[in-house]
Protein backbone atom coordinates (compact mmCIF):
# COMPACT_ATOMS: atom_id res chain seq x y z
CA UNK A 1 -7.86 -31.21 27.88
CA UNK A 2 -9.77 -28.76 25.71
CA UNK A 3 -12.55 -30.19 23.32
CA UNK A 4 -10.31 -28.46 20.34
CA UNK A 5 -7.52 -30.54 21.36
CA UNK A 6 -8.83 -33.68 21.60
CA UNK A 7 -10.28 -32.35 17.82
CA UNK A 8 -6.47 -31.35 16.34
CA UNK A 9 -5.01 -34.54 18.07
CA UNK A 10 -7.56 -36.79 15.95
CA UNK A 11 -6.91 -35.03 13.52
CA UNK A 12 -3.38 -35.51 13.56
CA UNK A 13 -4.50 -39.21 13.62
CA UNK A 14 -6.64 -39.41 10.91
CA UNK A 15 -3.70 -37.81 8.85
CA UNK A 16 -1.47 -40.28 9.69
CA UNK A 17 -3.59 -43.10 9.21
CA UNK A 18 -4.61 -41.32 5.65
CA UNK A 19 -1.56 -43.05 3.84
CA UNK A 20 -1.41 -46.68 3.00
CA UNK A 21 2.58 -46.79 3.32
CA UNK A 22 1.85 -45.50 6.99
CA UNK A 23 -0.87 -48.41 7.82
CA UNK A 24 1.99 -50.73 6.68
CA UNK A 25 4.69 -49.24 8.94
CA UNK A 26 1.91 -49.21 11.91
CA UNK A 27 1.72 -53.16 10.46
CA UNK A 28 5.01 -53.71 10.76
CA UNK A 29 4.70 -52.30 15.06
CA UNK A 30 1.99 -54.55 15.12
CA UNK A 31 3.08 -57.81 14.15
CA UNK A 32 6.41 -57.28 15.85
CA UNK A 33 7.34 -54.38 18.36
CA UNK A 34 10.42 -52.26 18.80
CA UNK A 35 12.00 -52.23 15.22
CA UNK A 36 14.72 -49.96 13.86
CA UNK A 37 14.95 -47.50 10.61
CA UNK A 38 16.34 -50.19 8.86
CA UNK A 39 14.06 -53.30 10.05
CA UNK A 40 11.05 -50.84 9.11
CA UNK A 41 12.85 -49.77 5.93
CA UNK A 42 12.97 -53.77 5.18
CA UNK A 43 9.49 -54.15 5.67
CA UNK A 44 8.07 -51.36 3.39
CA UNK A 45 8.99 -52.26 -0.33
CA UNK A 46 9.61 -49.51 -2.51
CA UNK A 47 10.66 -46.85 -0.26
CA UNK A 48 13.89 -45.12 0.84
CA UNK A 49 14.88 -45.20 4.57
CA UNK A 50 14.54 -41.62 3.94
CA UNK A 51 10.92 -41.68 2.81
CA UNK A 52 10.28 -45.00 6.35
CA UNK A 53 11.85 -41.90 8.46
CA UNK A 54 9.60 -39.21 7.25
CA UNK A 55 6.48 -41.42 8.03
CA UNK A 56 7.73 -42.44 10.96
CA UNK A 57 7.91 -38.56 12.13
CA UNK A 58 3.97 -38.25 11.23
CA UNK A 59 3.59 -40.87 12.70
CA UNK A 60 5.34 -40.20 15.95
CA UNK A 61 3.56 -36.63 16.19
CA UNK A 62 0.36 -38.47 15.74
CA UNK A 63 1.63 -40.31 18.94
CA UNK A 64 1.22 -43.44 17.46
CA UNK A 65 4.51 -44.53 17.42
CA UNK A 66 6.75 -43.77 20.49
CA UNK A 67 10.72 -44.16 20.45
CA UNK A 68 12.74 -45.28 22.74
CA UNK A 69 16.91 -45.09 22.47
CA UNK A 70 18.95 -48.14 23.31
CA UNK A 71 22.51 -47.17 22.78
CA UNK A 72 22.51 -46.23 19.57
CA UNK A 73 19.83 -47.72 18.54
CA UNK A 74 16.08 -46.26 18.13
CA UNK A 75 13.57 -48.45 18.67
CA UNK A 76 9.99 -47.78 16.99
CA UNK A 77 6.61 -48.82 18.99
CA UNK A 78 3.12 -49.17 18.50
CA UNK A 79 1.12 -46.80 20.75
CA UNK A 80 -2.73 -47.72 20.35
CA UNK A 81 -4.12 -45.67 23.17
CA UNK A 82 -4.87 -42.58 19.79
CA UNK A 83 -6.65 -44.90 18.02
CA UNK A 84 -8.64 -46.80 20.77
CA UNK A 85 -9.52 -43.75 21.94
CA UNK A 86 -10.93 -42.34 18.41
CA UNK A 87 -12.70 -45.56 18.42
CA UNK A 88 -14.28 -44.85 21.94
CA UNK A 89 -14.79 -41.54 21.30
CA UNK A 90 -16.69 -41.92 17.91
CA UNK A 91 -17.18 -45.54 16.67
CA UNK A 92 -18.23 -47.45 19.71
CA UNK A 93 -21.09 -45.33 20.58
CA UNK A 94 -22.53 -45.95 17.17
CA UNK A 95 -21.71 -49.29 17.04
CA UNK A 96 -23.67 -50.14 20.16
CA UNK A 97 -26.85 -48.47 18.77
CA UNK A 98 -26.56 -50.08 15.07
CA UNK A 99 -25.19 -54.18 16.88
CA UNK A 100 -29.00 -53.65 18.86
CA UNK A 101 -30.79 -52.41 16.22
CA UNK A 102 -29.30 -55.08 13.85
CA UNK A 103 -29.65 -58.04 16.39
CA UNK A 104 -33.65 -57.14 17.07
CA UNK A 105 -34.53 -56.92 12.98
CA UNK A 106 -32.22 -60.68 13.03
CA UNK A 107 -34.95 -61.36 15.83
CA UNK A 108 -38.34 -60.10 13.91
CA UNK A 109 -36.62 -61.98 10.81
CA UNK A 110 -36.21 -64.87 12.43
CA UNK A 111 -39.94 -64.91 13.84
């Protein structure tokens, strides 16, 4: 994998995560995995199952949410790995540097 596509897929992330009613539906996975349309639509107040299926979309090109078909039914998923791997990627290598920095100055405080 290219460095430009690990760029455009967290970007595609970042996008998705951009909109509060999609944090909510990515909630929804997280609390309980492997809802439907409708047990999303349920969760998210205000919104058409319409509107629930056009986040989930986003969503599912982020590859945050995978689907899998049971019968008829489509079940929704949480996939963390995007997100975890942003994380990795940018956050946790600046968190280690800032936790040290932070727990020495608690140290020279403390003294």
């Amino acid at each position: 994998m290219t460095i430009w596509s690990h760029i455009i897929g967290a970007l595609d992330v970042f996008k998705a995560l951009a909109d509060p009613s999609r944090r909510l539906i990515l909630d929804a996975l997280f609390e309980r995995d492997g809802q439907t349309l409708m047990e999303l639509s349920g969760r998210v107040e205000g919104m058409t199952r319409f509107g629930v299926m056009k986040h989930l979309r986003i969503l599912e090109e982020a590859h945050l949410v995978v689907v899998r078909r049971t019968g008829r039914a489509k079940h929704h998923y949480l996939n963390a790995v995007p997100i975890q791997q942003i994380y990795d990627r940018w956050v946790g290598k600046y968190r280690s540097r800032v936790s040290a920095a932070l727990t020495q100055l608690a140290r020279d405080l403390e003294q």
